[in-house]
PDB file of N, CA and C in Angstrom:
ATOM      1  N   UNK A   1       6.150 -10.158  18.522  1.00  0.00           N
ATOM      2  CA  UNK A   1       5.138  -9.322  17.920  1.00  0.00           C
ATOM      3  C   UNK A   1       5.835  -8.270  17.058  1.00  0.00           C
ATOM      4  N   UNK A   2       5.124  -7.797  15.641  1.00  0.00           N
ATOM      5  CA  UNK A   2       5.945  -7.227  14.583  1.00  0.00           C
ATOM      6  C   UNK A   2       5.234  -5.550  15.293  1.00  0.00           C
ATOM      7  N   UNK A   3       5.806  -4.786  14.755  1.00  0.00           N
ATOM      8  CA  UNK A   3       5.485  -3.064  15.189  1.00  0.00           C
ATOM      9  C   UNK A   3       4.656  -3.068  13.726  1.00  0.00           C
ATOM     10  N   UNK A   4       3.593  -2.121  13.961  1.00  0.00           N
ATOM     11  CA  UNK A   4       2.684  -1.889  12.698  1.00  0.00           C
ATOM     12  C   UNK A   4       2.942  -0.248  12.767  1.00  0.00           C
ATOM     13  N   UNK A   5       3.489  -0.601  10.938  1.00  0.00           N
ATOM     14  CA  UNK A   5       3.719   1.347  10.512  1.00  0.00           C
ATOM     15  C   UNK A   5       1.987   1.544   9.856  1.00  0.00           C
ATOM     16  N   UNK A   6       1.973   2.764   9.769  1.00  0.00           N
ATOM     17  CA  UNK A   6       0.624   3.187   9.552  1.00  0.00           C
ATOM     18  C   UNK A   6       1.042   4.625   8.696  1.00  0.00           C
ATOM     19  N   UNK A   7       0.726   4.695   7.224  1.00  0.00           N
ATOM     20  CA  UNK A   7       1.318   5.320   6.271  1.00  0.00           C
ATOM     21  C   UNK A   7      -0.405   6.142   5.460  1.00  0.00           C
ATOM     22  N   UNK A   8      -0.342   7.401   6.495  1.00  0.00           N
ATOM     23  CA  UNK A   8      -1.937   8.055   5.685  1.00  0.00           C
ATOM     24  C   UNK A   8      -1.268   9.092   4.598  1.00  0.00           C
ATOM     25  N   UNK A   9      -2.119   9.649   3.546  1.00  0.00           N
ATOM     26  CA  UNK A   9      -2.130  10.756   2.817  1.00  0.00           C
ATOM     27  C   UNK A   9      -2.828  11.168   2.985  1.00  0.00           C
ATOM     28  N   UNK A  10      -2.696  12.150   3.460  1.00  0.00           N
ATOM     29  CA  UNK A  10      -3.822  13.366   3.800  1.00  0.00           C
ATOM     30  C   UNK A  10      -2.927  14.884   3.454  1.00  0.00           C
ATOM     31  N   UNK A  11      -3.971  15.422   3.139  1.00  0.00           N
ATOM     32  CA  UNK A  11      -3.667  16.853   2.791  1.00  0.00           C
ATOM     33  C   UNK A  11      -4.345  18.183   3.598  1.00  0.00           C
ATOM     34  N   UNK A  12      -4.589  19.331   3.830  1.00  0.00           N
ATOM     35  CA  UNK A  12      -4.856  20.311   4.666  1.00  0.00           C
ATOM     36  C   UNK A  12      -5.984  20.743   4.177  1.00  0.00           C
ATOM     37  N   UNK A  13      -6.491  20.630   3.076  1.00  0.00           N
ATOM     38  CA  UNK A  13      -7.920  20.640   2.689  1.00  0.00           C
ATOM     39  C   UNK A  13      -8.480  19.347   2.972  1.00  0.00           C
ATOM     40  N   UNK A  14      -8.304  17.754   3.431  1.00  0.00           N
ATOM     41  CA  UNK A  14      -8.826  16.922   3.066  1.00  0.00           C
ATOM     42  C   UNK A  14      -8.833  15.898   2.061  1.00  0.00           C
ATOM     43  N   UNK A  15      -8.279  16.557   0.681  1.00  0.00           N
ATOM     44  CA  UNK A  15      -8.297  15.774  -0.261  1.00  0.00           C
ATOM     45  C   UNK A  15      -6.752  15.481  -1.108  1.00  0.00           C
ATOM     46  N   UNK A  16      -6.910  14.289  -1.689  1.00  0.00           N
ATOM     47  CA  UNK A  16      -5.597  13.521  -1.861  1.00  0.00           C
ATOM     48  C   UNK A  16      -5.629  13.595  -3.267  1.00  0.00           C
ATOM     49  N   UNK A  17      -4.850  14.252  -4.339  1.00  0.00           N
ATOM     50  CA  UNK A  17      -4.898  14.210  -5.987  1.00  0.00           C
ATOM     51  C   UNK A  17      -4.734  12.908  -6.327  1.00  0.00           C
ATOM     52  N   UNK A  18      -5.016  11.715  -6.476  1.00  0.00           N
ATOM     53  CA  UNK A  18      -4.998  10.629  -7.267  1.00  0.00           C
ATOM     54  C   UNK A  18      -3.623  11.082  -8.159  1.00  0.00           C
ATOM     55  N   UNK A  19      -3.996  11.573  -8.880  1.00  0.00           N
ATOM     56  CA  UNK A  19      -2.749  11.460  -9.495  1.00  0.00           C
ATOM     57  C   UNK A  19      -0.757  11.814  -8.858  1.00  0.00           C
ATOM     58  N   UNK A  20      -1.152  12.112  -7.918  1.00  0.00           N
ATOM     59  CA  UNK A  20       0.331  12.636  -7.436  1.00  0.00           C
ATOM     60  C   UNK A  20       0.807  11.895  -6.349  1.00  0.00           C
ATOM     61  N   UNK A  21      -0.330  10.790  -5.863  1.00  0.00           N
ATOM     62  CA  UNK A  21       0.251   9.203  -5.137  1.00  0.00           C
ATOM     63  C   UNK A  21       1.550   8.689  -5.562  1.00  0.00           C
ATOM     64  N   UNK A  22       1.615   8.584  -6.718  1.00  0.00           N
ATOM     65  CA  UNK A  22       2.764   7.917  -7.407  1.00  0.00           C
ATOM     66  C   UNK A  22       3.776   8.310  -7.485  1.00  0.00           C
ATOM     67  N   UNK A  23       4.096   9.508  -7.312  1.00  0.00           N
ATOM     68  CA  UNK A  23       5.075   9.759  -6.708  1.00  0.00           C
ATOM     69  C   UNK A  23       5.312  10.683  -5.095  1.00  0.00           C
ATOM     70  N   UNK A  24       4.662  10.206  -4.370  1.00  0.00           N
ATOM     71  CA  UNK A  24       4.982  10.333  -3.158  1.00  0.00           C
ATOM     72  C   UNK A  24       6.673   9.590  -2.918  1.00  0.00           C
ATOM     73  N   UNK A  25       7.180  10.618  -1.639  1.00  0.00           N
ATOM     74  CA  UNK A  25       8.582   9.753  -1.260  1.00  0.00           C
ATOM     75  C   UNK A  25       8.281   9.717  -0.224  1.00  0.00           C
ATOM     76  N   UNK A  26       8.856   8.724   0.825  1.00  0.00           N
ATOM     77  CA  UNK A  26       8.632   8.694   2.010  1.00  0.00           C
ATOM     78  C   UNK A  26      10.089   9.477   2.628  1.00  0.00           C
ATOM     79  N   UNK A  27       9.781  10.652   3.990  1.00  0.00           N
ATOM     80  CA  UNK A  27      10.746  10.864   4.359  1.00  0.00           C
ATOM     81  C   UNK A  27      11.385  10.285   5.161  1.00  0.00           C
ATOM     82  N   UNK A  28      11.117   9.309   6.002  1.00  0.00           N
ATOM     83  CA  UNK A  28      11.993   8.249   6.831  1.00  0.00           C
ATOM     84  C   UNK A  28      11.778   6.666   5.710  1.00  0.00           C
ATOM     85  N   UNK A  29      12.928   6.949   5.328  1.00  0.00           N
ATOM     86  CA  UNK A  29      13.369   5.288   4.591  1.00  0.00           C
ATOM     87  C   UNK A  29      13.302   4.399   5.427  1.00  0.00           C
ATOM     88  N   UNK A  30      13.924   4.907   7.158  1.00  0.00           N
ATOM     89  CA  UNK A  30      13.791   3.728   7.882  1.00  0.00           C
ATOM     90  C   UNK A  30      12.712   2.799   8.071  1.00  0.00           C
ATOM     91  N   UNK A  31      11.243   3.959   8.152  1.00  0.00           N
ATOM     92  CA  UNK A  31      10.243   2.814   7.891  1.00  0.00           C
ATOM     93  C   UNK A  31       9.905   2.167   7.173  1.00  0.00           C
ATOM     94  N   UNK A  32      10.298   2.290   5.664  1.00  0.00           N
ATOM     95  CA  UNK A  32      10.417   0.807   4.603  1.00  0.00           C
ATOM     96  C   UNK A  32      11.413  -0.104   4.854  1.00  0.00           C
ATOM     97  N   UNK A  33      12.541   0.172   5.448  1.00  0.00           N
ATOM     98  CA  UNK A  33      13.339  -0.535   5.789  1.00  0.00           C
ATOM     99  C   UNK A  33      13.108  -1.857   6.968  1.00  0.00           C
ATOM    100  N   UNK A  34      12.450  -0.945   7.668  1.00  0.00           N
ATOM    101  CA  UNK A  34      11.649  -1.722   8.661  1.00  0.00           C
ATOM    102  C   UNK A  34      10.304  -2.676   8.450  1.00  0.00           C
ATOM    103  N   UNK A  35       9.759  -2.267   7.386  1.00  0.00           N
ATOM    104  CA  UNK A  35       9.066  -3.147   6.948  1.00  0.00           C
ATOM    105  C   UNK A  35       8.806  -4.402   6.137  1.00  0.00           C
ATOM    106  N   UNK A  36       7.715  -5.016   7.011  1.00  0.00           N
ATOM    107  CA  UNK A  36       7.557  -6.767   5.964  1.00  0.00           C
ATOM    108  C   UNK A  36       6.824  -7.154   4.835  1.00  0.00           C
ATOM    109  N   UNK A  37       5.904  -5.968   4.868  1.00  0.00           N
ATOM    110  CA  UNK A  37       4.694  -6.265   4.152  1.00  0.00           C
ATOM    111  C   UNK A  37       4.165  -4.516   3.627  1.00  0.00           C
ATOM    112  N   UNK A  38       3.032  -4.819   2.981  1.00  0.00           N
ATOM    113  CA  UNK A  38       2.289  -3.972   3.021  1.00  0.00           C
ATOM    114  C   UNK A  38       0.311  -3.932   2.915  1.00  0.00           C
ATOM    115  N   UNK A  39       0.165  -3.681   3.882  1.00  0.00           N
ATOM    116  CA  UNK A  39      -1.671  -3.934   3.867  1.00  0.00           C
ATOM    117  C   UNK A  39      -2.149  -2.629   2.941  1.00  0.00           C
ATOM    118  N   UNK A  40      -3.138  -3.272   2.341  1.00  0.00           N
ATOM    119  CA  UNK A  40      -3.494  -1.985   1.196  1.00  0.00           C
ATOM    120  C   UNK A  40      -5.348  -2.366   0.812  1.00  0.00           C
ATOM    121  N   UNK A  41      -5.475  -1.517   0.458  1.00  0.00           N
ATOM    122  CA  UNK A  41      -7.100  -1.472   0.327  1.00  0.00           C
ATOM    123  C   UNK A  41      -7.065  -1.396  -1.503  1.00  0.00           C
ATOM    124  N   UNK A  42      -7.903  -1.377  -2.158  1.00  0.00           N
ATOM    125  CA  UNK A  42      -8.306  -1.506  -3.350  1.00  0.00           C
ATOM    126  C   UNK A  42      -7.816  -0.560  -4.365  1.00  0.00           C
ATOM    127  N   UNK A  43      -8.042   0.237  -3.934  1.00  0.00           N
ATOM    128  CA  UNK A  43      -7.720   1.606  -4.811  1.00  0.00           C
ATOM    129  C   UNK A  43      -6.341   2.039  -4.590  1.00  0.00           C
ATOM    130  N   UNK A  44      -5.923   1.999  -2.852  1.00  0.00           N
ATOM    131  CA  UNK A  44      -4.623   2.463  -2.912  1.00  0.00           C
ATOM    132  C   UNK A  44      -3.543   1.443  -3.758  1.00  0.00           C
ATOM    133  N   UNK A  45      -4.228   0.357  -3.793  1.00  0.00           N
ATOM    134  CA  UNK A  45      -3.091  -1.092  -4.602  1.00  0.00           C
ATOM    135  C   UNK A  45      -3.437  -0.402  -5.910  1.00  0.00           C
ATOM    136  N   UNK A  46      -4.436  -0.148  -6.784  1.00  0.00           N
ATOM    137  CA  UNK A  46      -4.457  -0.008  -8.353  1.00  0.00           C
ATOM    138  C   UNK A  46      -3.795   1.199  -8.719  1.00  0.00           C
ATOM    139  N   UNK A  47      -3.710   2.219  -7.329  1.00  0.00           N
ATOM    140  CA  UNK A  47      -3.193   3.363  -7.949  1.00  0.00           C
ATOM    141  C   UNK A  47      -1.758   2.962  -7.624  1.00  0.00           C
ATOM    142  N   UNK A  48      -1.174   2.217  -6.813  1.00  0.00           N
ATOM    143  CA  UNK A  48       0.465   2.273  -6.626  1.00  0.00           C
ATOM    144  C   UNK A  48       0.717   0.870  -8.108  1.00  0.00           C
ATOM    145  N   UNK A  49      -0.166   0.362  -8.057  1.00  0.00           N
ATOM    146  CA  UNK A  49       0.423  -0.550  -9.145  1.00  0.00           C
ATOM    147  C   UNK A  49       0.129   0.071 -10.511  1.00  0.00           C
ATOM    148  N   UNK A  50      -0.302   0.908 -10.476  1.00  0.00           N
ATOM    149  CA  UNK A  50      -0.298   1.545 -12.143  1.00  0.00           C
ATOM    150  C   UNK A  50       0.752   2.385 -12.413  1.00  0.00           C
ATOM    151  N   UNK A  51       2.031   2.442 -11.185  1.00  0.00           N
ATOM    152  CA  UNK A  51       2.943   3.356 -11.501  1.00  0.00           C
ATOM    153  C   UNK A  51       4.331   2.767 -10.818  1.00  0.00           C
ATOM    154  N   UNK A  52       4.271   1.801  -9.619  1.00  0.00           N
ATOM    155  CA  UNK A  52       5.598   1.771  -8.960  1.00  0.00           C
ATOM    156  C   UNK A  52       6.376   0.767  -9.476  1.00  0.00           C
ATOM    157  N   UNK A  53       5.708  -0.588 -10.589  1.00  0.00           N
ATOM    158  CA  UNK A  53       6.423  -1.429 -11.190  1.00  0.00           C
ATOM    159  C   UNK A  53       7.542  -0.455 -12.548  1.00  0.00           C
ATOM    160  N   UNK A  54       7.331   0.454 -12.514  1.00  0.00           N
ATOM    161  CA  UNK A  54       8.240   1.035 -13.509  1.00  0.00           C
ATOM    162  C   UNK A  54       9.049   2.402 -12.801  1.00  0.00           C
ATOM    163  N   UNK A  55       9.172   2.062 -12.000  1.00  0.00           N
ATOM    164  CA  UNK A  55       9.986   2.904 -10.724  1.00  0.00           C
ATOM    165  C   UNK A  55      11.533   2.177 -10.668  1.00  0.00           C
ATOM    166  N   UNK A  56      12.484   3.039 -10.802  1.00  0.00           N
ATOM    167  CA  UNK A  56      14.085   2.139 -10.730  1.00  0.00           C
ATOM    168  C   UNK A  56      14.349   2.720  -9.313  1.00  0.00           C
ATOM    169  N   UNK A  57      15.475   2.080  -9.007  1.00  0.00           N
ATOM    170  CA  UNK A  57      16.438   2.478  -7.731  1.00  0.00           C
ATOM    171  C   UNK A  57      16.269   2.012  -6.695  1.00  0.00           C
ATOM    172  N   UNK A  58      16.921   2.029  -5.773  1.00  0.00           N
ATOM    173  CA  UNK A  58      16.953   1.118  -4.177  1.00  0.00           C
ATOM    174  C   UNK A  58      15.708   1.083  -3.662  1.00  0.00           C
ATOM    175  N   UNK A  59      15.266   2.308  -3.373  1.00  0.00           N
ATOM    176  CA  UNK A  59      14.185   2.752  -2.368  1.00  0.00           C
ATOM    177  C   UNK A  59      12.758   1.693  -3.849  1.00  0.00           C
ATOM    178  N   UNK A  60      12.659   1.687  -4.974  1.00  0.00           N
ATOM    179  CA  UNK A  60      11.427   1.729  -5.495  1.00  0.00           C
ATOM    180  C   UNK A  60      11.604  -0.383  -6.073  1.00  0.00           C
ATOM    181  N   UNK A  61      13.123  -0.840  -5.799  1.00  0.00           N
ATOM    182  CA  UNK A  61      13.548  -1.983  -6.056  1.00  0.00           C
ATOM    183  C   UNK A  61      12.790  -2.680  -4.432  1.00  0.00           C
ATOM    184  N   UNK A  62      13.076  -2.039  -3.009  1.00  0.00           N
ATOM    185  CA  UNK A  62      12.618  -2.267  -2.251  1.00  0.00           C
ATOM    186  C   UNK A  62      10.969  -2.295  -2.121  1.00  0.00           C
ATOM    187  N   UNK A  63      10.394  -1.220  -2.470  1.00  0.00           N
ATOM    188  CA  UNK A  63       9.123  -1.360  -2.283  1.00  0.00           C
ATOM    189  C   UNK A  63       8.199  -2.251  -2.990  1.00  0.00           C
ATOM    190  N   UNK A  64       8.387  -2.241  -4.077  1.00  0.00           N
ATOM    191  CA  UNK A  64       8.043  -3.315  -5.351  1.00  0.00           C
ATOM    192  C   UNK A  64       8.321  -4.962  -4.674  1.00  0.00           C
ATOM    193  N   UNK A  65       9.524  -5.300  -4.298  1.00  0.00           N
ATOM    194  CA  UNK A  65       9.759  -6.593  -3.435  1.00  0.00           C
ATOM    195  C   UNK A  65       9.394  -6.951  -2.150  1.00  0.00           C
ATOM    196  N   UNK A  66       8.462  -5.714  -1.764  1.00  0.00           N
ATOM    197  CA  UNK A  66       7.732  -6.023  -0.159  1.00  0.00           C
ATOM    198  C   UNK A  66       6.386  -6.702  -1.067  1.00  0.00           C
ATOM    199  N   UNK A  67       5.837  -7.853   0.209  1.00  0.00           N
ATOM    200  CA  UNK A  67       4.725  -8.763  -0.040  1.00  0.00           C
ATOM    201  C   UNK A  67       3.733  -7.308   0.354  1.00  0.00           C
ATOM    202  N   UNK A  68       2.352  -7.714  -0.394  1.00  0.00           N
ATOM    203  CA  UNK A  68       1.148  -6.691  -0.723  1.00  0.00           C
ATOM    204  C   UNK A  68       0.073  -7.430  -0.171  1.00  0.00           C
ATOM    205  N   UNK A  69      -0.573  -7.171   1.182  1.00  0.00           N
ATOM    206  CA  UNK A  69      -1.798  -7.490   1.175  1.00  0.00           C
ATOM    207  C   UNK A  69      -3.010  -7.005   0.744  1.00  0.00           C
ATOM    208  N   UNK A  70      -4.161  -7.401  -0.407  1.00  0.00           N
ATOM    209  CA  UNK A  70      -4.640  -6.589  -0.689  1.00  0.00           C
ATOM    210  C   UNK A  70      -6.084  -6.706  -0.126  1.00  0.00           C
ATOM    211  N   UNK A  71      -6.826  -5.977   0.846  1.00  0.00           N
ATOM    212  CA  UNK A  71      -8.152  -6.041   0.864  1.00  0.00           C
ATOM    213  C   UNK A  71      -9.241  -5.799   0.001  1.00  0.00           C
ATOM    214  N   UNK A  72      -9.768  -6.702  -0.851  1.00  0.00           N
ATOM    215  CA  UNK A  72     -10.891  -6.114  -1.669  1.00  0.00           C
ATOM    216  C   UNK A  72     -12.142  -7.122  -1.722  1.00  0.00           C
ATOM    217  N   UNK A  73     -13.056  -6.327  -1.822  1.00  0.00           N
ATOM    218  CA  UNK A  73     -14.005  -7.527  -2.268  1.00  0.00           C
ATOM    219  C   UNK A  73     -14.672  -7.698  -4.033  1.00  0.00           C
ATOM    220  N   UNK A  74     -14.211  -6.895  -5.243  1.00  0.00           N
ATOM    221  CA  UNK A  74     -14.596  -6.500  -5.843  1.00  0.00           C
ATOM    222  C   UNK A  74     -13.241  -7.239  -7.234  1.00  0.00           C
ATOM    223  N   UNK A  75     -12.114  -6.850  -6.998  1.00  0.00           N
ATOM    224  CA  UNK A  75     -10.459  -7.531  -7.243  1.00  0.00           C
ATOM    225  C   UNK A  75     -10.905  -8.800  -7.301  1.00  0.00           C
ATOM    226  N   UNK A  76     -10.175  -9.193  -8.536  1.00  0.00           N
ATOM    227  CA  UNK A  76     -10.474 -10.965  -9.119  1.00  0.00           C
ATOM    228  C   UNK A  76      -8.666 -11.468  -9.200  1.00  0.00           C
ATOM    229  N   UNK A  77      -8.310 -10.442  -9.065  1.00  0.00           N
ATOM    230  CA  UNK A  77      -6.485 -10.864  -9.645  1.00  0.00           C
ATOM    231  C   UNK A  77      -5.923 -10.182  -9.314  1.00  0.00           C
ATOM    232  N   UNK A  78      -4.365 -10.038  -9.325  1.00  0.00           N
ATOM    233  CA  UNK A  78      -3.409  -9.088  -8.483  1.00  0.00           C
ATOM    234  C   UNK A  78      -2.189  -9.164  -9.290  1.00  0.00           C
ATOM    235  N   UNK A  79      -1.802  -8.011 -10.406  1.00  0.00           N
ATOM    236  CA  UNK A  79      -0.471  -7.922 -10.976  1.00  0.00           C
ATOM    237  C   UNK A  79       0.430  -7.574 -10.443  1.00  0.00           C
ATOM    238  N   UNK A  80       0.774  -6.756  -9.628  1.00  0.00           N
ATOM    239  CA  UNK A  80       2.205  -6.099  -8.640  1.00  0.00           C
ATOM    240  C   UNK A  80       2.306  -7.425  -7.730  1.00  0.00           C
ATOM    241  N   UNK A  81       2.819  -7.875  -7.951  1.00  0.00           N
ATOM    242  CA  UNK A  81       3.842  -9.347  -7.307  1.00  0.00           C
ATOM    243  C   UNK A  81       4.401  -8.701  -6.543  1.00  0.00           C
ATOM    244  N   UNK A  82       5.191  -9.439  -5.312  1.00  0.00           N
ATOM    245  CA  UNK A  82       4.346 -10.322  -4.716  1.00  0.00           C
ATOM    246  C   UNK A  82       2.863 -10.160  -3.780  1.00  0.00           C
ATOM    247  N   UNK A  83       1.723 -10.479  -4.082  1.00  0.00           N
ATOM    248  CA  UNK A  83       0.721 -10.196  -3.376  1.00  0.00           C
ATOM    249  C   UNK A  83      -0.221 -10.850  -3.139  1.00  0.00           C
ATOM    250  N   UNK A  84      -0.998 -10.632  -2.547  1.00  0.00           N
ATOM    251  CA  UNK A  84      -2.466 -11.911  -1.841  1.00  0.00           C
ATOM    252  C   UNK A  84      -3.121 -11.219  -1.722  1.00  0.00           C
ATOM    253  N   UNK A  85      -4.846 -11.411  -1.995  1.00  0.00           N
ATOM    254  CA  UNK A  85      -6.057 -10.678  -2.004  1.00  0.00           C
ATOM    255  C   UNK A  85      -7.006 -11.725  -0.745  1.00  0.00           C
ATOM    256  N   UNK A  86      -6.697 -10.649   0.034  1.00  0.00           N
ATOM    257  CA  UNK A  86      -7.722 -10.959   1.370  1.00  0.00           C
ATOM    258  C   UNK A  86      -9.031 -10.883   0.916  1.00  0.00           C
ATOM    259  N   UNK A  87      -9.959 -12.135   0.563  1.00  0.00           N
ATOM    260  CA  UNK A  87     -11.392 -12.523   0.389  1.00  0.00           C
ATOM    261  C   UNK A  87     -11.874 -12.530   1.494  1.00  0.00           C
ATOM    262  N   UNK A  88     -13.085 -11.812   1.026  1.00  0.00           N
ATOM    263  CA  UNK A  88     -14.369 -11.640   2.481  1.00  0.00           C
ATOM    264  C   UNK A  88     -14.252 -10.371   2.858  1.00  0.00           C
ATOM    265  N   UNK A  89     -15.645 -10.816   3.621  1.00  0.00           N
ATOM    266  CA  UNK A  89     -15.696  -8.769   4.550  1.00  0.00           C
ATOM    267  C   UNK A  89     -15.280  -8.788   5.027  1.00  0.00           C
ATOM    268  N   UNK A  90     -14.400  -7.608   5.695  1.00  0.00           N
ATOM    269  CA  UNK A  90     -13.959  -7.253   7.069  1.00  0.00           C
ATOM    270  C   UNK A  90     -14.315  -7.737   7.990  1.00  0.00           C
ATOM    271  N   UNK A  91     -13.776  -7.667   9.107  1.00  0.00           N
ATOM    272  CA  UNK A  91     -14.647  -8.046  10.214  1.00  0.00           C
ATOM    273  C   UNK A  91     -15.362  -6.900  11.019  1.00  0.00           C
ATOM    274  N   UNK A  92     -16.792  -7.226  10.969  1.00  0.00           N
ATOM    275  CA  UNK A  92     -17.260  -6.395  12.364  1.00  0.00           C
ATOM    276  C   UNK A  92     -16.665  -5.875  13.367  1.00  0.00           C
ATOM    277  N   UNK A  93     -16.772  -4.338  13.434  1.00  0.00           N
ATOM    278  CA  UNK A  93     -16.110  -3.873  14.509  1.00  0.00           C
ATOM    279  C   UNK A  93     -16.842  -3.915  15.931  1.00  0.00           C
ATOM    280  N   UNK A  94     -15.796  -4.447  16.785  1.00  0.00           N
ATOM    281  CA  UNK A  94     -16.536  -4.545  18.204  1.00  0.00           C
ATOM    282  C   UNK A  94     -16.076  -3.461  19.436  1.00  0.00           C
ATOM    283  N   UNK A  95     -17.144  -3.028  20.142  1.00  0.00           N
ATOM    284  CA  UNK A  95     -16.830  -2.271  21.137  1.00  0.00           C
ATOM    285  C   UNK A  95     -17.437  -1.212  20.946  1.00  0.00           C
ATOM    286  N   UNK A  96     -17.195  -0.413  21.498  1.00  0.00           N
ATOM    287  CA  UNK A  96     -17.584   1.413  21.716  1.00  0.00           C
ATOM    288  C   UNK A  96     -18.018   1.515  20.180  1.00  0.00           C
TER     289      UNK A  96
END
């Protein structure tokens, strides 16, 4: 069984500038290092792909070459290689 990293932006008011995603750094490299993939929702994929394919250096050569899962239902195509667009709804949440 793989360990799942879980990577939020959040800010102390609540709200996240769209524009200053793109350059976020992560402070533990180890967890890209550690990672296989990346699961991503719609918006967070259009906003990292409108900026990280023109990103140089280890850390942005690495992230760019992790596989992208993308959840959308709305997404017809996927430019930031390598990636796959998870078709369909979510699944129903069960329980409590």
């Amino acid at each position: 069984m793989r360990k799942l990293f879980v990577t939020e932006f959040i800010s102390v008011d609540g709200i996240a500038e769209v524009e200053r995603l793109p350059g976020v750094t992560w402070n533990d490299e180890d967890e890209l290092a550690d990672s296989g993939a990346m699961l991503l929702g719609r918006t967070t994929y259009e906003i990292f792909a409108g900026s990280w394919p023109k990103e140089t250096g280890d850390f942005a050569d690495r992230f760019n070459a992790l596989p992208k899962y993308v959840a959308s239902t709305s997404l017809k195509a996927l430019d930031w290689k390598p990636a796959e667009l998870l078709k369909g709804a979510l699944p129903k949440r069960s329980g409590n």
